[in-house]
N, C-alpha and C. Protein backbone atom coordinates (compact mmCIF):
# COMPACT_ATOMS: atom_id res chain seq x y z
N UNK A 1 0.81 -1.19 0.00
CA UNK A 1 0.00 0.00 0.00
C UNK A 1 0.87 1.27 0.00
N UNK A 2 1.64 1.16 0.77
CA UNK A 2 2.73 2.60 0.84
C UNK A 2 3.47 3.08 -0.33
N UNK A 3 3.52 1.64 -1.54
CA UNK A 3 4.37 1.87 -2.74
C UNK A 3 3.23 2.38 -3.98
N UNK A 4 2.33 2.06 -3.73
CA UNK A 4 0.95 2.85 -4.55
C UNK A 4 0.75 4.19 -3.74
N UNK A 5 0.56 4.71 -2.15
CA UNK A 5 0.67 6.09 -1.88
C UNK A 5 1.99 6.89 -2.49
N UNK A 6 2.85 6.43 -2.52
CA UNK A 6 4.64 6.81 -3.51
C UNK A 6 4.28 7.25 -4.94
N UNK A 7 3.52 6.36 -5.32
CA UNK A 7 3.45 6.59 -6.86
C UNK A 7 2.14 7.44 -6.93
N UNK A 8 1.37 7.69 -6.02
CA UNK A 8 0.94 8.79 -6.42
C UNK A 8 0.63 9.89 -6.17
N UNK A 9 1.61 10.16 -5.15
CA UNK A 9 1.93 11.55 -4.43
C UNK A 9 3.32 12.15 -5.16
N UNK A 10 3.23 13.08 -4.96
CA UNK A 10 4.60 14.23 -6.06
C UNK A 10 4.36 15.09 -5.05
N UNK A 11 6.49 15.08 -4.58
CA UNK A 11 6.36 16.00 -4.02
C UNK A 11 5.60 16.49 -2.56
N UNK A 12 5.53 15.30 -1.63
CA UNK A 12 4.39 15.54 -0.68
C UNK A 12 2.92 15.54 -0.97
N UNK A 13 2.70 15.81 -1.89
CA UNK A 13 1.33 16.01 -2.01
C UNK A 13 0.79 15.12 -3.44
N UNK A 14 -0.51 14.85 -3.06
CA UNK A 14 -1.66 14.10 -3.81
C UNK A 14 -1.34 14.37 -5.21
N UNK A 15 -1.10 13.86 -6.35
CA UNK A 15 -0.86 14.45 -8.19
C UNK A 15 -2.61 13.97 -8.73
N UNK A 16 -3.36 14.65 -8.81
CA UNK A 16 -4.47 14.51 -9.29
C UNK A 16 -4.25 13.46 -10.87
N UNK A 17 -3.35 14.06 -11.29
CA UNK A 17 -3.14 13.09 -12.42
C UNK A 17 -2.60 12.29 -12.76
N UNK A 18 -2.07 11.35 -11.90
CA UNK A 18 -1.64 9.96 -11.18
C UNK A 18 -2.86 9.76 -11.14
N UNK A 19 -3.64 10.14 -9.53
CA UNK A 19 -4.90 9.74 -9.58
C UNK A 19 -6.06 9.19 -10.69
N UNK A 20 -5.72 10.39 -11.72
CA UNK A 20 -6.80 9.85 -13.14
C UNK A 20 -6.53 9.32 -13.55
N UNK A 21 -4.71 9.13 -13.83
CA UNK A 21 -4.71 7.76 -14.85
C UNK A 21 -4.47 6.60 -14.25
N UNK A 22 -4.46 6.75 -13.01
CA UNK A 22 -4.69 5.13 -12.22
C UNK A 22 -6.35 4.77 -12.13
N UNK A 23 -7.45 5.42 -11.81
CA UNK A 23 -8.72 4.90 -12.25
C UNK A 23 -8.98 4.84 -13.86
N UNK A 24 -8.35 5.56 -14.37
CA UNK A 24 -8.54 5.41 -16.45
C UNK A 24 -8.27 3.78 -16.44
N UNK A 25 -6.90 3.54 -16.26
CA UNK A 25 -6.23 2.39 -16.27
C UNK A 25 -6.74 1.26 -15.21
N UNK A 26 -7.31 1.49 -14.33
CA UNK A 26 -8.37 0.59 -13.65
C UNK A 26 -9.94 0.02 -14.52
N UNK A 27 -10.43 1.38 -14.67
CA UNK A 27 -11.49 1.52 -15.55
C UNK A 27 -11.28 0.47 -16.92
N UNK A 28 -9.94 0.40 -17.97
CA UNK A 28 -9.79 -0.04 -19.21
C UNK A 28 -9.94 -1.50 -18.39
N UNK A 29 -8.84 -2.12 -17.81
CA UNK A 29 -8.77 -3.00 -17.44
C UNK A 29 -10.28 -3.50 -16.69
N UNK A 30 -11.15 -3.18 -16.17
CA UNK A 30 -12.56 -3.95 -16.00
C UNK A 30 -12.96 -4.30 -17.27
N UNK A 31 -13.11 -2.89 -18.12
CA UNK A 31 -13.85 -3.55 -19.18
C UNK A 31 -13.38 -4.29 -20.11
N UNK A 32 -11.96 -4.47 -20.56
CA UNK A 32 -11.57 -5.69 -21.32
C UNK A 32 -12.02 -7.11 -20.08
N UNK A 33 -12.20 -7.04 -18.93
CA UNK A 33 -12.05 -8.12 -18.41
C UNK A 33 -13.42 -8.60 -18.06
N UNK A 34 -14.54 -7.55 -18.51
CA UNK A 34 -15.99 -7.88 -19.07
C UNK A 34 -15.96 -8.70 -20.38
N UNK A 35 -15.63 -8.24 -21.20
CA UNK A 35 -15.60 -8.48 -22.44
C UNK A 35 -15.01 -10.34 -22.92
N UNK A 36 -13.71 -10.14 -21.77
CA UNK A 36 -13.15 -11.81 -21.84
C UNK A 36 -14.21 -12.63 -21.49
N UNK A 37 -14.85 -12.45 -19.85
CA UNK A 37 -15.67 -13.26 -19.39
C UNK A 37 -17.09 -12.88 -20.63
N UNK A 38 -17.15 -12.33 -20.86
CA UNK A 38 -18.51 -12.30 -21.84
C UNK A 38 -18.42 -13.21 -23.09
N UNK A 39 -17.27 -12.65 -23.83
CA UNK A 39 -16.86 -13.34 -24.28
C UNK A 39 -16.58 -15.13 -24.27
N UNK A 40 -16.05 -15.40 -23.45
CA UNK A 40 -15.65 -16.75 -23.11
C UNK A 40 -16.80 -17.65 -22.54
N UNK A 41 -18.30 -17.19 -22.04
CA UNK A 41 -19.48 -17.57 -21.83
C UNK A 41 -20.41 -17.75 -22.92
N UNK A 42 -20.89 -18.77 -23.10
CA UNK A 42 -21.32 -18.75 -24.33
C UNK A 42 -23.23 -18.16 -24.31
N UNK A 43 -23.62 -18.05 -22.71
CA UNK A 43 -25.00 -17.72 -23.08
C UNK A 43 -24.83 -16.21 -23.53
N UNK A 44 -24.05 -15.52 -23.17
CA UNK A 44 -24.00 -13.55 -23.39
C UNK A 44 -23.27 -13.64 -25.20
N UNK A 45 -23.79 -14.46 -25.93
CA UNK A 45 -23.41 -14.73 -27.47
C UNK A 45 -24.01 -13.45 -28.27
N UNK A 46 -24.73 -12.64 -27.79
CA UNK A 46 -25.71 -12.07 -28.81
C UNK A 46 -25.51 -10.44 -28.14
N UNK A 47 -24.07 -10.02 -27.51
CA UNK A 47 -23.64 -8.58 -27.07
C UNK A 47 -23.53 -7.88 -28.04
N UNK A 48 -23.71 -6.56 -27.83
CA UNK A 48 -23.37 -5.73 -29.27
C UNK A 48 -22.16 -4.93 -28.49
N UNK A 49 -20.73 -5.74 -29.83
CA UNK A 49 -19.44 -5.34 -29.46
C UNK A 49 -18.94 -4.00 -29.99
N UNK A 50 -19.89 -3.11 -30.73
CA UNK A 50 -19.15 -2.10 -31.16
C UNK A 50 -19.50 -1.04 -29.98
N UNK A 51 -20.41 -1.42 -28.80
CA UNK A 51 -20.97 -0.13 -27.97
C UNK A 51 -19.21 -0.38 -26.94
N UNK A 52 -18.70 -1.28 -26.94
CA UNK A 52 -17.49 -1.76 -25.81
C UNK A 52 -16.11 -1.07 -26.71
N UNK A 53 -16.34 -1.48 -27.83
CA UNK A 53 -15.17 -0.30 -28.83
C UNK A 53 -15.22 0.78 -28.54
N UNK A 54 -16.02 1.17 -28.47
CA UNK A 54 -15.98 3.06 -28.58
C UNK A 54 -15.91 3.13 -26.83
N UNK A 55 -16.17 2.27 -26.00
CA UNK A 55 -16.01 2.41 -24.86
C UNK A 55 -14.37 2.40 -24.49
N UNK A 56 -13.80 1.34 -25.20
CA UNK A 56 -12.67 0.92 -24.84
C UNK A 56 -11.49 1.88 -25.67
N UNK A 57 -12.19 2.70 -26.61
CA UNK A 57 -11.13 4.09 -27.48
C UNK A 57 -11.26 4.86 -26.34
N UNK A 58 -12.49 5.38 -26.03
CA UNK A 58 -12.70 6.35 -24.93
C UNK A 58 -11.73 6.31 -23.79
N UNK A 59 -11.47 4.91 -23.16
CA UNK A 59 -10.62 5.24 -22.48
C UNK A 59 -9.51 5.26 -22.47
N UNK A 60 -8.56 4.24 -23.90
CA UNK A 60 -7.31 4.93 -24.48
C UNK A 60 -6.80 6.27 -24.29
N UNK A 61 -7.69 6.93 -25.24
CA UNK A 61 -7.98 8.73 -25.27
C UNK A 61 -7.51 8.59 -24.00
N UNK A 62 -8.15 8.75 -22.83
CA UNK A 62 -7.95 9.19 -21.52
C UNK A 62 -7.07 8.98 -20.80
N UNK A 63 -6.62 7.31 -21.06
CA UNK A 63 -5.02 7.14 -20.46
C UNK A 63 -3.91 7.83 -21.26
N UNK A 64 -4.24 8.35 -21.95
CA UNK A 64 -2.72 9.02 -23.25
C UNK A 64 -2.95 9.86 -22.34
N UNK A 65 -3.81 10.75 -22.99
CA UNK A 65 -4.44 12.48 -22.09
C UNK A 65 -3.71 11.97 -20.15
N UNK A 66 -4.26 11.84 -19.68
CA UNK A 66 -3.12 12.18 -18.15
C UNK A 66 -1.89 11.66 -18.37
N UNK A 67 -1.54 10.05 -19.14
CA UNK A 67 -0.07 9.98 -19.06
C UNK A 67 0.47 11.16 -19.76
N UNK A 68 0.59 12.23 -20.81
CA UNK A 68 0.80 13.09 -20.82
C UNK A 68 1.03 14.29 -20.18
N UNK A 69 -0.18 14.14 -19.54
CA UNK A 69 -0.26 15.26 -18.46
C UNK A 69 0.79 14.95 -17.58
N UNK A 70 0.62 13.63 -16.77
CA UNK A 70 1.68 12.94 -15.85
C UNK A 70 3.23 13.39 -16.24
N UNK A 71 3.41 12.52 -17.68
CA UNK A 71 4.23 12.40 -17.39
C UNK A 71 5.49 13.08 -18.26
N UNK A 72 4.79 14.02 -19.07
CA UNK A 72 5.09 15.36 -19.84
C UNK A 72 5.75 16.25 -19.37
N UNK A 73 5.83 16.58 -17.72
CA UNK A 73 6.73 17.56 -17.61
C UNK A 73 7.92 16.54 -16.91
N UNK A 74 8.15 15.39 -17.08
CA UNK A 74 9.17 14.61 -16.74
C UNK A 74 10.22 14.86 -17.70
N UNK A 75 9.16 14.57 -18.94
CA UNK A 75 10.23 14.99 -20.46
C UNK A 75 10.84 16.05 -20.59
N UNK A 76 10.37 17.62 -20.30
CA UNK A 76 10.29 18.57 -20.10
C UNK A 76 11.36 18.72 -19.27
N UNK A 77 11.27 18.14 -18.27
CA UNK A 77 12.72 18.44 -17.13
C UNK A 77 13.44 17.67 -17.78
N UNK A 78 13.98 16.19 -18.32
CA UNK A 78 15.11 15.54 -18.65
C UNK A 78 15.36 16.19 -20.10
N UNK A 79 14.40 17.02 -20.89
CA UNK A 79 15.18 17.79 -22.03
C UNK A 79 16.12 19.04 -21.52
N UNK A 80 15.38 19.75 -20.77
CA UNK A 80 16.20 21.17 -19.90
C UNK A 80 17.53 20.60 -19.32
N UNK A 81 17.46 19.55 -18.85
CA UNK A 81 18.66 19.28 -18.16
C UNK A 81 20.03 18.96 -18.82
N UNK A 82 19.22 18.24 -20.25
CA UNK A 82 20.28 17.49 -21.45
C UNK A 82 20.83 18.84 -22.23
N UNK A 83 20.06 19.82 -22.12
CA UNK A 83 20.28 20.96 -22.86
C UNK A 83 21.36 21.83 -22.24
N UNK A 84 21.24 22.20 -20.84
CA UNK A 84 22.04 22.64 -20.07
C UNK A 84 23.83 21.86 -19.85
N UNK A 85 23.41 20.33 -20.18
CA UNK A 85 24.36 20.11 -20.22
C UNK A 85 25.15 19.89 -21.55
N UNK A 86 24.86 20.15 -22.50
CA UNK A 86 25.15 20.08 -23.61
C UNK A 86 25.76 21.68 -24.05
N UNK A 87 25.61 22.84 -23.18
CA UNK A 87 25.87 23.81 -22.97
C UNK A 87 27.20 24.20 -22.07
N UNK A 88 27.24 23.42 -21.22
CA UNK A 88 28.19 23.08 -20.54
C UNK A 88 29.32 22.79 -21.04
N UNK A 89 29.04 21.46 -21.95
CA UNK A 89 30.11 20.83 -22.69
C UNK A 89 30.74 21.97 -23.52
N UNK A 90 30.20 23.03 -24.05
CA UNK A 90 30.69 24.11 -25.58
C UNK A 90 31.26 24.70 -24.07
């Protein structure tokens, strides 16, 4: 439990967008794991799979969107830093 409070606190404090993309990524993962068991049962034969597609893009979309958010200014700092030191070097 303490290594999931780690990963999603920054900095002392709560990262809201950790937070979202750990329920996004909770969220994807139920519903592919609807879909297996639905799938793999043969009375639920007659689901309509394109309403679970657009469910399951939707939340793609959403895990990109915060890992971005997340993890965008990570990039952001390890480019500034490569830059500075590449400045250094001249």
């Amino acid at each position: 439990m303490k290594l999931i409070k780690d990963m999603l606190m920054e900095k002392g404090k709560w990262s809201q967008g950790r937070i979202y993309l750990l329920w996004s990524v909770f969220a994807y993962y139920i519903t592919l794991g609807i879909l297996t068991i639905t799938g793999i049962s043969k009375k639920h034969a007659d689901i309509d799979i394109q309403n679970f597609e657009i469910i399951i893009e939707a939340l793609k979309y959403a895990m990109i969107l915060f890992a971005g958010y997340v993890f965008g200014n990570r990039f952001l700092e390890i480019f500034e830093i490569l830059r500075k030191n590449k400045k250094s070097d001249e």
